[in-house]
PDB file of N, CA and C in Angstrom:
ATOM      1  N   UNK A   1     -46.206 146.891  39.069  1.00  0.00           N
ATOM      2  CA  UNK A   1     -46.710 145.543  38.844  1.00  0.00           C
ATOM      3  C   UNK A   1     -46.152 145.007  37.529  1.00  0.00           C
ATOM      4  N   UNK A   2     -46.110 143.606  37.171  1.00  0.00           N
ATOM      5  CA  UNK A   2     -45.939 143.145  36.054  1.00  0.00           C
ATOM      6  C   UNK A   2     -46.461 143.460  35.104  1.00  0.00           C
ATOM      7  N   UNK A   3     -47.998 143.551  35.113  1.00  0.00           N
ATOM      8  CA  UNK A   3     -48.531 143.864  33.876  1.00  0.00           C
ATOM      9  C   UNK A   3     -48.281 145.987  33.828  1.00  0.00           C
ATOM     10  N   UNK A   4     -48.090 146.653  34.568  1.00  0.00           N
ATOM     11  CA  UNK A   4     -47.507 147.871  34.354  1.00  0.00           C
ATOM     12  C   UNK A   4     -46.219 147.850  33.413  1.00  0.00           C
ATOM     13  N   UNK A   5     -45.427 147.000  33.962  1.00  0.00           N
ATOM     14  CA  UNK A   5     -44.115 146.631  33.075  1.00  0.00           C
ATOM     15  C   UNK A   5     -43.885 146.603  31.735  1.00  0.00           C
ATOM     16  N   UNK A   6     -45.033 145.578  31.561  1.00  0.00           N
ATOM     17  CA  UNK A   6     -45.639 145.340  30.437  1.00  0.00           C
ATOM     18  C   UNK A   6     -45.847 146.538  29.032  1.00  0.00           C
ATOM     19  N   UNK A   7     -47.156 146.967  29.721  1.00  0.00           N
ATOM     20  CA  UNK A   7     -47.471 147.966  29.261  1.00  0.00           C
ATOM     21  C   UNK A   7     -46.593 149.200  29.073  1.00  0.00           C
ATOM     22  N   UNK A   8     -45.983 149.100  29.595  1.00  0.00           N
ATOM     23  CA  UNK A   8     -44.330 150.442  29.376  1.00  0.00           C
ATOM     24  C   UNK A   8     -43.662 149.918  28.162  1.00  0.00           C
ATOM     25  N   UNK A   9     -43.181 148.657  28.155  1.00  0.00           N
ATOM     26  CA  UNK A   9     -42.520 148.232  27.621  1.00  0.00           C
ATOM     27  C   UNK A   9     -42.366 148.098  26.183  1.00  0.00           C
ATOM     28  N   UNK A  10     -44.270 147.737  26.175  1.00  0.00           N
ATOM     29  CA  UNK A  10     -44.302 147.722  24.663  1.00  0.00           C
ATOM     30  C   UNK A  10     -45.010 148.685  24.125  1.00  0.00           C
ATOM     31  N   UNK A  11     -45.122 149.721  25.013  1.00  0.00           N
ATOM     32  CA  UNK A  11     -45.278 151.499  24.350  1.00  0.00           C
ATOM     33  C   UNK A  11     -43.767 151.715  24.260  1.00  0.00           C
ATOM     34  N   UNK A  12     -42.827 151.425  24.567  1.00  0.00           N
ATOM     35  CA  UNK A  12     -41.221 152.430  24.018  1.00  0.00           C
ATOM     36  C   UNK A  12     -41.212 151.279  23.015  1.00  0.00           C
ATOM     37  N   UNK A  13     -41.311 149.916  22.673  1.00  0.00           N
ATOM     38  CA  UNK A  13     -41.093 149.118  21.793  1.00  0.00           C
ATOM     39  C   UNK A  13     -42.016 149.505  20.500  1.00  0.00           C
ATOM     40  N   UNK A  14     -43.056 150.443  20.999  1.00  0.00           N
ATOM     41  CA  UNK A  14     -43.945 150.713  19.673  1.00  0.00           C
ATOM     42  C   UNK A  14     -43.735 151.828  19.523  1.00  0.00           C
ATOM     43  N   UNK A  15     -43.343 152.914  20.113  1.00  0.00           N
ATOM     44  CA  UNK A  15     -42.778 154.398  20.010  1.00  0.00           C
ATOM     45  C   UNK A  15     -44.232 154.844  20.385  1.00  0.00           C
ATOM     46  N   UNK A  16     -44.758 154.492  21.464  1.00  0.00           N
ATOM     47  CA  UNK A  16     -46.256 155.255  21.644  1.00  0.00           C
ATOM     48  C   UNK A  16     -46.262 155.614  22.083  1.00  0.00           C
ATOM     49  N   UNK A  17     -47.052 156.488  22.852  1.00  0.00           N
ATOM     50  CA  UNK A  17     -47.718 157.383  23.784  1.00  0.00           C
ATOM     51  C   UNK A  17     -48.337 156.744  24.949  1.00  0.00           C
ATOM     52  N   UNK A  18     -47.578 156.500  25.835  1.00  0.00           N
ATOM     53  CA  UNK A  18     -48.715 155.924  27.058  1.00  0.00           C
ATOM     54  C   UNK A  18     -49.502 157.106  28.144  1.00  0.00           C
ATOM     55  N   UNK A  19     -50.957 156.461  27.337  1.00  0.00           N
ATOM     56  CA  UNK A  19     -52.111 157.457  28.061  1.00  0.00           C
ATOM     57  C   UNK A  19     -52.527 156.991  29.130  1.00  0.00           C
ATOM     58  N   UNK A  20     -52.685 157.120  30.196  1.00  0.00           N
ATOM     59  CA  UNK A  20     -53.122 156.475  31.896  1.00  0.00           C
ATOM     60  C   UNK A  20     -53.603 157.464  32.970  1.00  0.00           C
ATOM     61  N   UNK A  21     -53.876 156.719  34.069  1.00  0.00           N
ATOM     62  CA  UNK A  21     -54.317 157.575  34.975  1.00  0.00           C
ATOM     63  C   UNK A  21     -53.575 157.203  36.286  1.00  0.00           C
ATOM     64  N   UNK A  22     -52.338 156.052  36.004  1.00  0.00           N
ATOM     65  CA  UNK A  22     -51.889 155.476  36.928  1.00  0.00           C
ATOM     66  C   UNK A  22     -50.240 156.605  37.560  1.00  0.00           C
ATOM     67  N   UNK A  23     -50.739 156.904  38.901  1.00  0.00           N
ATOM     68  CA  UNK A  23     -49.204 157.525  39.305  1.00  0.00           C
ATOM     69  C   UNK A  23     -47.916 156.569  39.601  1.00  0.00           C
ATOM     70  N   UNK A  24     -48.266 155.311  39.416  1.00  0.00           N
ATOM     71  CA  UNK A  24     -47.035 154.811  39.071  1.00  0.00           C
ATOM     72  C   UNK A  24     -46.083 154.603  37.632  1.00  0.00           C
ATOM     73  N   UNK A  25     -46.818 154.893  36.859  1.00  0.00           N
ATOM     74  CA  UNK A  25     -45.712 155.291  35.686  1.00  0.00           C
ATOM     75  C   UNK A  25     -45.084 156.261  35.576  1.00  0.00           C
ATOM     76  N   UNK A  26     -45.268 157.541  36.528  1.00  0.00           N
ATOM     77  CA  UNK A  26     -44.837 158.675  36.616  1.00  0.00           C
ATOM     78  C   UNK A  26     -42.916 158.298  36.661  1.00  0.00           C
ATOM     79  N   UNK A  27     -42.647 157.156  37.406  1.00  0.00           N
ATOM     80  CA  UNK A  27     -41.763 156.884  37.879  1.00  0.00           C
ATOM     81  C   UNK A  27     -40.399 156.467  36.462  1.00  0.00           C
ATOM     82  N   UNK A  28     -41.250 156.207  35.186  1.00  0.00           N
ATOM     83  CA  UNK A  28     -40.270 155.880  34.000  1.00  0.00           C
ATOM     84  C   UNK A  28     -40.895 157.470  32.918  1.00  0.00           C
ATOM     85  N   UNK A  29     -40.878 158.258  33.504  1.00  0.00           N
ATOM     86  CA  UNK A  29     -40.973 159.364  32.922  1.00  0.00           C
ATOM     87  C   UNK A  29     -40.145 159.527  31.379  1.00  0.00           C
ATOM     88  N   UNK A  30     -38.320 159.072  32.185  1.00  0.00           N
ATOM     89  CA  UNK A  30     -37.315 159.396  31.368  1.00  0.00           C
ATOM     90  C   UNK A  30     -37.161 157.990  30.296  1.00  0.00           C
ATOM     91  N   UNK A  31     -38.403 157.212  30.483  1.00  0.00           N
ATOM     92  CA  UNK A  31     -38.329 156.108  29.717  1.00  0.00           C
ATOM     93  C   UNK A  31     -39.313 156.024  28.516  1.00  0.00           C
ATOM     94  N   UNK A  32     -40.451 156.802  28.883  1.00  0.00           N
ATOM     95  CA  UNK A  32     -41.574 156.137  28.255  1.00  0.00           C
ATOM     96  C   UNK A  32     -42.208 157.583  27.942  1.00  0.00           C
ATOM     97  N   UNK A  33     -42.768 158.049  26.563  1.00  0.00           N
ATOM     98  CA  UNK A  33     -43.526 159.369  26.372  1.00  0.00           C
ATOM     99  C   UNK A  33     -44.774 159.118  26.698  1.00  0.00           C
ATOM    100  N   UNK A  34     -45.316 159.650  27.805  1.00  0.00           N
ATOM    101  CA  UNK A  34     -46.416 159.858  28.475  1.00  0.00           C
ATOM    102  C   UNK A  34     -47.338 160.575  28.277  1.00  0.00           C
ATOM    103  N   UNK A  35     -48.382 160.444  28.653  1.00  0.00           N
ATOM    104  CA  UNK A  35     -49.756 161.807  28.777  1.00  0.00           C
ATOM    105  C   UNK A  35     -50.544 161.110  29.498  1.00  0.00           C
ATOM    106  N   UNK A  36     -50.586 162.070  31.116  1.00  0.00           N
ATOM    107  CA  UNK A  36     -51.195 161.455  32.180  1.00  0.00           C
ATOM    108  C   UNK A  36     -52.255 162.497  32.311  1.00  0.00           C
ATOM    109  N   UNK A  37     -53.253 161.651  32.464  1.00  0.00           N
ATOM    110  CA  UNK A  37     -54.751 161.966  32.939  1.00  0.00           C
ATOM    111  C   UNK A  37     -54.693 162.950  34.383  1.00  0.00           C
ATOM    112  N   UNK A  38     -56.102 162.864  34.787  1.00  0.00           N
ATOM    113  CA  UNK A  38     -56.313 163.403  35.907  1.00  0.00           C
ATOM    114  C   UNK A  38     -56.377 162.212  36.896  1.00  0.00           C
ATOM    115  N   UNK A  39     -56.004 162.012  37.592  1.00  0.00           N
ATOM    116  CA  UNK A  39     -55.723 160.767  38.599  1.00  0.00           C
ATOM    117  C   UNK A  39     -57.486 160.489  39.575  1.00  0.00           C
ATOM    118  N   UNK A  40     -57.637 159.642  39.603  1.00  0.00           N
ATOM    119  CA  UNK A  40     -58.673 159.173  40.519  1.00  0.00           C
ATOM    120  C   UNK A  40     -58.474 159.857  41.903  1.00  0.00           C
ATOM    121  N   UNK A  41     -59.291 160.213  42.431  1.00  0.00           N
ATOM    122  CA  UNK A  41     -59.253 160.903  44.078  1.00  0.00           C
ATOM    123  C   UNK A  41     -59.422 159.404  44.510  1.00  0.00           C
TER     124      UNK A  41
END
């Protein structure tokens, strides 16, 4: 989504850590330093 985009975007623009529970960021792995939750059943 856009606002996913978003949110990627300006975690590598801030050098952060994006914390979530969403399995679609899984997908910019090699983009964005991550730490993924336990996902919603």
């Amino acid at each position: 989504s856009l606002a996913d985009a978003l949110i990627a975007a300006f975690a590598v623009q801030q050098g952060a850590i994006l914390v979530h529970k969403d399995p679609e960021f899984d997908v910019l792995a090699e983009l964005v330093r991550q730490e993924a939750l336990p996902y919603k059943e």
